[in-house]
Protein backbone atom coordinates (compact mmCIF):
# COMPACT_ATOMS: atom_id res chain seq x y z
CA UNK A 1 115.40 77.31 96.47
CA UNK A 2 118.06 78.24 99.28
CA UNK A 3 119.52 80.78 96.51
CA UNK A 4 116.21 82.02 95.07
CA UNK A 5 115.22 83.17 98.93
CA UNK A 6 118.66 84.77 99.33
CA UNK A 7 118.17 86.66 96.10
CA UNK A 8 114.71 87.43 97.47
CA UNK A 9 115.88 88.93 101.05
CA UNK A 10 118.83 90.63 99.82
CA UNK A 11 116.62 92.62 97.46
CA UNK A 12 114.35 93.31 99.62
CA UNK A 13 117.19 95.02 101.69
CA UNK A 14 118.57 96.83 99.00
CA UNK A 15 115.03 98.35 98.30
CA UNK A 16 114.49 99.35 101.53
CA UNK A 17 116.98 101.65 101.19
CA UNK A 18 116.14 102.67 97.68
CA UNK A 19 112.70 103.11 99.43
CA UNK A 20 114.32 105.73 102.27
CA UNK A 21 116.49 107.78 99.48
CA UNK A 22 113.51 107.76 97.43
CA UNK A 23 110.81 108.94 100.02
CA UNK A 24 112.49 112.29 100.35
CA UNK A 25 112.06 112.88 96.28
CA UNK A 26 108.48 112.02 96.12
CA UNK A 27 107.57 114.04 99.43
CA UNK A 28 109.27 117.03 98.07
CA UNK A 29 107.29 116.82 95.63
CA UNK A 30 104.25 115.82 96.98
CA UNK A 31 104.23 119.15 99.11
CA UNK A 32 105.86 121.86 96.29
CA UNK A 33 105.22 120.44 92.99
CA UNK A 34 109.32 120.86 92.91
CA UNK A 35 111.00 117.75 91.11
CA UNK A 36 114.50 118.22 92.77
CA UNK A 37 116.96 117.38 90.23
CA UNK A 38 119.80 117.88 93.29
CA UNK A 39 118.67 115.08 95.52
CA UNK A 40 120.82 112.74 94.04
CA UNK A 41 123.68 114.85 95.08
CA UNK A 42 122.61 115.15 98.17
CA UNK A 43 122.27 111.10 98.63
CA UNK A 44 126.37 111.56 97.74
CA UNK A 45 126.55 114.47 100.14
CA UNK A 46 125.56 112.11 103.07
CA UNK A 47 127.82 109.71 102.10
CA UNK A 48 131.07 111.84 102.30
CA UNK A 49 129.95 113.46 105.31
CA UNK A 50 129.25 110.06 106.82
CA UNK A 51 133.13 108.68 105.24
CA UNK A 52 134.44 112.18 106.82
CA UNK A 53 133.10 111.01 110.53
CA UNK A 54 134.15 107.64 109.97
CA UNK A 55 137.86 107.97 108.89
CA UNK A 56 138.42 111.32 110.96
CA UNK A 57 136.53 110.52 114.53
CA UNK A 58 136.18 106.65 113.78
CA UNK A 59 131.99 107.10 114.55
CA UNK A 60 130.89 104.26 113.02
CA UNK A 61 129.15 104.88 109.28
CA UNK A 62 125.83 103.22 110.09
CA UNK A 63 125.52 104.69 113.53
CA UNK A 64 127.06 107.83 112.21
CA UNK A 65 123.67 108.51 110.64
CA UNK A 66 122.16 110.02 113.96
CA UNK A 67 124.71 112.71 112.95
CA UNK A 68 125.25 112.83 109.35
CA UNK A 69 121.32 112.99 109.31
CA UNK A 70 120.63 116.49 110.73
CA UNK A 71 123.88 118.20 109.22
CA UNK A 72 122.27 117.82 105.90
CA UNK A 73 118.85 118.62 107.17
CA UNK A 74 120.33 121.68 107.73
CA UNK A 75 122.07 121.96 104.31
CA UNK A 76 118.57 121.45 102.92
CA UNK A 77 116.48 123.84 105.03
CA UNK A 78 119.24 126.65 104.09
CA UNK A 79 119.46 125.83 99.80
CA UNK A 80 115.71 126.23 100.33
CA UNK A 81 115.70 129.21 102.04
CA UNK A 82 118.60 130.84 99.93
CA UNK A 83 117.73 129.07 96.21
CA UNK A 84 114.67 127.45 96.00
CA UNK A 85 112.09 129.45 98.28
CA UNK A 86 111.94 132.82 95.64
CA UNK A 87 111.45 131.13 92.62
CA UNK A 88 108.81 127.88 94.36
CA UNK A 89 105.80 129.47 92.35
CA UNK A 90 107.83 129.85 89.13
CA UNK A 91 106.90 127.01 86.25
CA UNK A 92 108.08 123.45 87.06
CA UNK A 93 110.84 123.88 84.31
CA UNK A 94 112.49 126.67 86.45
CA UNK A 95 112.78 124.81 89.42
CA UNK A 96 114.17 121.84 87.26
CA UNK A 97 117.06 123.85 86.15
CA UNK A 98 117.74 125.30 89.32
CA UNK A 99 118.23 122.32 91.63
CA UNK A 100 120.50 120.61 88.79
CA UNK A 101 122.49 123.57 89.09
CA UNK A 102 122.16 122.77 92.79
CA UNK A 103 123.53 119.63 92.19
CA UNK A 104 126.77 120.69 89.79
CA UNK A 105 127.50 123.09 92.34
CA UNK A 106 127.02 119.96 95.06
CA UNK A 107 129.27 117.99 92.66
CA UNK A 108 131.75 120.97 92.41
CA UNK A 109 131.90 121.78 96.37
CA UNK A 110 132.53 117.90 97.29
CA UNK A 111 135.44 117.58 94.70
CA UNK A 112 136.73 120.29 96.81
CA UNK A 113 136.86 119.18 99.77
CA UNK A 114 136.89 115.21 99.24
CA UNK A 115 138.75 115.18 95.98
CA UNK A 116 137.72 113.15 92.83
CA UNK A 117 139.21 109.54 93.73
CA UNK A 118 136.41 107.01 94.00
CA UNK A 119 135.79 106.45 97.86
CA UNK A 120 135.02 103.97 100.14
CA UNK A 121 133.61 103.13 103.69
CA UNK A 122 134.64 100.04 104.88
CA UNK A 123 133.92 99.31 108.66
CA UNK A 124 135.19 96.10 110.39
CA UNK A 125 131.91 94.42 109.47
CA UNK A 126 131.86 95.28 105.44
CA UNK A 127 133.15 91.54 104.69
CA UNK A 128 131.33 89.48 107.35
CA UNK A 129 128.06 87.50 106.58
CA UNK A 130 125.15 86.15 108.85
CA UNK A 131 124.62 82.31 108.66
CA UNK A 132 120.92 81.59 108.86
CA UNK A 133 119.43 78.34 107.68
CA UNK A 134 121.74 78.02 104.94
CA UNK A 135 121.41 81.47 103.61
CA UNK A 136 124.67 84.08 103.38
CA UNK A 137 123.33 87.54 104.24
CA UNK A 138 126.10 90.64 104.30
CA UNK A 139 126.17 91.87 107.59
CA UNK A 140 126.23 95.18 105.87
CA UNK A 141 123.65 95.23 103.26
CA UNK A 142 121.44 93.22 106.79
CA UNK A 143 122.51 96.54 109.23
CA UNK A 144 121.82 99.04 106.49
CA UNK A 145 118.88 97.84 105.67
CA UNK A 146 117.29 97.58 109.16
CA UNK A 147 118.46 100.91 109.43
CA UNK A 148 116.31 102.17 106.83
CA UNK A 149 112.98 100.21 107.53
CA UNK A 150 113.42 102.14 110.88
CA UNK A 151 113.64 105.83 109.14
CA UNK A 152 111.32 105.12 107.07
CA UNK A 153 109.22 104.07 109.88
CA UNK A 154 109.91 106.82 112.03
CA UNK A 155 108.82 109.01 109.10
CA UNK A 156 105.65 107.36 108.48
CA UNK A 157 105.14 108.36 111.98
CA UNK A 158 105.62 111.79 111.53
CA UNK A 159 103.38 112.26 108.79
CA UNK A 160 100.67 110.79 110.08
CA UNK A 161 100.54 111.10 113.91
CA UNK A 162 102.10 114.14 114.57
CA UNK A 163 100.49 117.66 114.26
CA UNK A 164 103.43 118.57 111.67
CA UNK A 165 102.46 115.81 109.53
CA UNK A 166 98.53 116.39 109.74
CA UNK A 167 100.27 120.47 108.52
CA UNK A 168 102.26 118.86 105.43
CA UNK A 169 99.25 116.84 104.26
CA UNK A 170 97.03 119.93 104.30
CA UNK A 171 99.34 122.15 102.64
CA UNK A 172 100.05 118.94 100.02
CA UNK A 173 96.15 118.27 99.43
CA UNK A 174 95.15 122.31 99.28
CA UNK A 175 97.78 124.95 100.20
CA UNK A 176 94.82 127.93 100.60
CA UNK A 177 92.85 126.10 102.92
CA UNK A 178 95.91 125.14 105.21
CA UNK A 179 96.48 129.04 105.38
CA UNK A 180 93.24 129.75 105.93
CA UNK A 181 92.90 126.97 109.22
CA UNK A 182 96.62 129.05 110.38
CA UNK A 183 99.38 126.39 108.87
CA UNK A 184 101.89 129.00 107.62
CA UNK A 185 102.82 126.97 104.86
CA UNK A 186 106.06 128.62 103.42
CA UNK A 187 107.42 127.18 106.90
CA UNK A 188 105.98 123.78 106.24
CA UNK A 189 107.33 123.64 103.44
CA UNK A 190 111.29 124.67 104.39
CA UNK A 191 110.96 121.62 106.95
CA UNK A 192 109.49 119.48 104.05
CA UNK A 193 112.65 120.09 101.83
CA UNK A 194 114.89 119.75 104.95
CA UNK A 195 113.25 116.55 105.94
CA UNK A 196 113.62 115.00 102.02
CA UNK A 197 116.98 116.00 101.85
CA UNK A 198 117.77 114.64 105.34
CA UNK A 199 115.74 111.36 104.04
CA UNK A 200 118.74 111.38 101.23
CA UNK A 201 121.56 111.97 103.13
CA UNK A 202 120.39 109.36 105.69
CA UNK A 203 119.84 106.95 102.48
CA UNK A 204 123.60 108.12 101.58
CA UNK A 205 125.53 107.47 104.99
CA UNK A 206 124.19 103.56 104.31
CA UNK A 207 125.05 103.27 100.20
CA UNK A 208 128.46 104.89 101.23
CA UNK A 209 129.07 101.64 102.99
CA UNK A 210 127.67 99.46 100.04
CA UNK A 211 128.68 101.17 96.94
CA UNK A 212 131.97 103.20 96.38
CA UNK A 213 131.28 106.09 95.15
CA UNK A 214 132.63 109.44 93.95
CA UNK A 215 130.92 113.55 93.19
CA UNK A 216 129.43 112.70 90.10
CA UNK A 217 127.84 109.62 91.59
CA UNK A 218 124.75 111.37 91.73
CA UNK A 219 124.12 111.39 88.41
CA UNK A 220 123.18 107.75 88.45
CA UNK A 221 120.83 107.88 92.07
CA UNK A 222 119.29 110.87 90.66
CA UNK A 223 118.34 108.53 87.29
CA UNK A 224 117.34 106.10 89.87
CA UNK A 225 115.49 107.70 91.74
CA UNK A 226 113.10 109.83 89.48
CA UNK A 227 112.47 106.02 87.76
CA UNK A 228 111.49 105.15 91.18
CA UNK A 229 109.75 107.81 92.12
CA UNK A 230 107.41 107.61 88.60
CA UNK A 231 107.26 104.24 88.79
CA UNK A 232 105.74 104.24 92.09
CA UNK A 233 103.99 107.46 91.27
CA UNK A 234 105.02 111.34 91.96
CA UNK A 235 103.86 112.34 95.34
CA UNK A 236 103.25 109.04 96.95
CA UNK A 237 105.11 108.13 99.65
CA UNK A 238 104.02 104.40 100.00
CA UNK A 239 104.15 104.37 95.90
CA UNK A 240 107.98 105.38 96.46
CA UNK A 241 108.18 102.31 98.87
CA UNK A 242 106.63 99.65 96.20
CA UNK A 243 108.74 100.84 93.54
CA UNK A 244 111.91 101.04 95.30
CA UNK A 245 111.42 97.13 96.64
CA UNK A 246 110.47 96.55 92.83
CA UNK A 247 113.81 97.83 92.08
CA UNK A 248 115.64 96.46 94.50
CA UNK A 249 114.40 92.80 93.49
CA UNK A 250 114.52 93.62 89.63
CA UNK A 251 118.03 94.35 90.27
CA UNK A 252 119.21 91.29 92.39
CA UNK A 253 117.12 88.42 90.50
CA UNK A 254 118.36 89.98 87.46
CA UNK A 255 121.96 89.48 88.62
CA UNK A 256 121.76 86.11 90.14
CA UNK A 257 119.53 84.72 87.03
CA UNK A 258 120.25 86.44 84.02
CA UNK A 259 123.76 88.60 84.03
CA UNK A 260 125.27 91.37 86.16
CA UNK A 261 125.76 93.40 83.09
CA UNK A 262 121.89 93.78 82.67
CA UNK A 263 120.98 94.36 86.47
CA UNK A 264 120.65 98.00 85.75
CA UNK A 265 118.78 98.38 82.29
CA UNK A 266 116.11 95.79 83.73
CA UNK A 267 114.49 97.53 86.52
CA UNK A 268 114.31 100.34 83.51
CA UNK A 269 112.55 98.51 81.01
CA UNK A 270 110.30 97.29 84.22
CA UNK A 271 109.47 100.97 84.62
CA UNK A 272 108.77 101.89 81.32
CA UNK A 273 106.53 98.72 80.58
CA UNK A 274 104.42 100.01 83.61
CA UNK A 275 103.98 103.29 82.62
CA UNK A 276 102.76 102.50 79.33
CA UNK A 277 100.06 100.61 80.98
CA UNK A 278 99.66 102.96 83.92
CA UNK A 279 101.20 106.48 82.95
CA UNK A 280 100.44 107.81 86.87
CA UNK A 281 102.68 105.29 88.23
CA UNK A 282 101.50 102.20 90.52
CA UNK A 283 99.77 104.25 93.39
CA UNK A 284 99.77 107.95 91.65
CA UNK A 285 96.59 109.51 90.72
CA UNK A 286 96.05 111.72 87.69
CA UNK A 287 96.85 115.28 87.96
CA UNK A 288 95.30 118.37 85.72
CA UNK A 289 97.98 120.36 84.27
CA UNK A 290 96.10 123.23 85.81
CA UNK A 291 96.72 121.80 89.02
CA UNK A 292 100.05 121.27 88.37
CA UNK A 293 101.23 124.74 86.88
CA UNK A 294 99.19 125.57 90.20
């Protein structure tokens, strides 16, 4: 019992922060109708940024997020000026093959700068544990994912109590009409790709202290991700949340019960068994492709 509750908190943990990288994704395209192939990438970005402030200025990773978060807010707001803003009415297809050029180039830049060696963050705290009631929790995995149950709290917040969030739900539900009330929508939208990509690199300053990682990391949190992001269904934001604790738990239950080696196909076959029941995803809604090429 002791171990089946440890499995049980520690995936919960590791969802949440499936949950934050994988809010930023479904917003994105919640708003634009953009499935951003580069956000993976960007999940990696945060991470070496976050490794940079922790090995050069010894900031600590976790609390190094408060900085690592708006540097690549910034990064976002600018690709999506510069890349994705001309072509955001083109067919979905187009905007698929530009943001995974987005993330080659991502994956090109960062072997640059960091090099290609698989890299690590590894505070003071990486091997310590919390003792409660029997049950070994990583101080780590605990920390990181606090962290994100606060982000993506503070996010829920700003979509729906602020006047910017009231602005992103009216240009999400019916972009004319949000022009037509005086929400200028092409700006809502730059601060909605900005604020998913911030979403991922805050998601990456925390799996940088988890996982080691390297550039072409992001091929396997973009894959992920999208499963995520379908499985909870494409534009919700508390569907991203219910798949990304599903995934979480598939993942640690599967490697305490069953065998490491299958932690990662199982949360897979989880997704695909769903959609053939449920092809919207857990919480999506059905969309008409007219809509959609809308």
């Amino acid at each position: 019992m002791t171990e089946l509750l440890q499995t049980l908190v520690l995936g919960l943990l590791l969802g949440g922060v499936y949950a934050l990288a994988a809010s930023g994704l479904t917003l994105i395209f919640g708003v634009m109708r953009v499935i951003n192939i580069a956000h993976g990438a960007y999940v990696i970005l945060g991470a070496f940024v976050t490794y940079w402030l922790w090995d050069t200025l010894g900031i600590d990773p976790l609390l190094a997020i408060v900085i690592t978060t708006p540097v690549v807010f910034a990064v976002g707001w600018v690709t999506y000026k510069v890349a994705v803003s001309p072509i955001r009415s083109a067919p979905m297809s187009s905007t698929v093959l530009l943001t995974f050029g987005l993330a080659l180039v991502l994956e090109g830049v960062m072997g640059e700068v960091w090099g290609n060696n698989s890299t690590a963050i590894r505070p003071s705290y990486a091997d310590e544990s919390f003792t409660v009631g029997g049950l070994f929790l990583p101080k780590a995995q605990v920390y990181g994912g606090l962290i994100a149950v606060v982000v993506l709290v503070a996010l829920w917040l700003l979509l729906t109590k602020s006047w910017l969030g009231r602005a992103i739900r009216a240009a999400a539900t019916n972009p004319a009409s949000a022009q037509l009330v005086g929400i200028r929508v092409a700006s809502v939208a730059a601060l909605v790709f900005g604020i998913g990509i911030a979403a991922a690199g805050a998601a990456g300053a925390i799996t940088g202290v988890l996982y080691p990682f390297v550039p072409g990391s992001h091929y396997q949190w973009i894959a992920r991700l999208l499963a995520i992001v379908v499985l909870g269904g494409l534009g919700s934001l508390n569907g991203a949340v219910l798949g990304a604790l599903m995934f979480g738990l598939a993942e640690t239950l599967t490697a305490t019960y069953w065998s490491p080696a299958w932690a990662t196909a199982v949360p897979y076959a989880i997704v695909f068994a769903v959609l053939l029941i449920r092809p919207q995803g857990l919480l999506g809604t059905r969309l008409r492709e007219d809509a959609v090429a809308a």
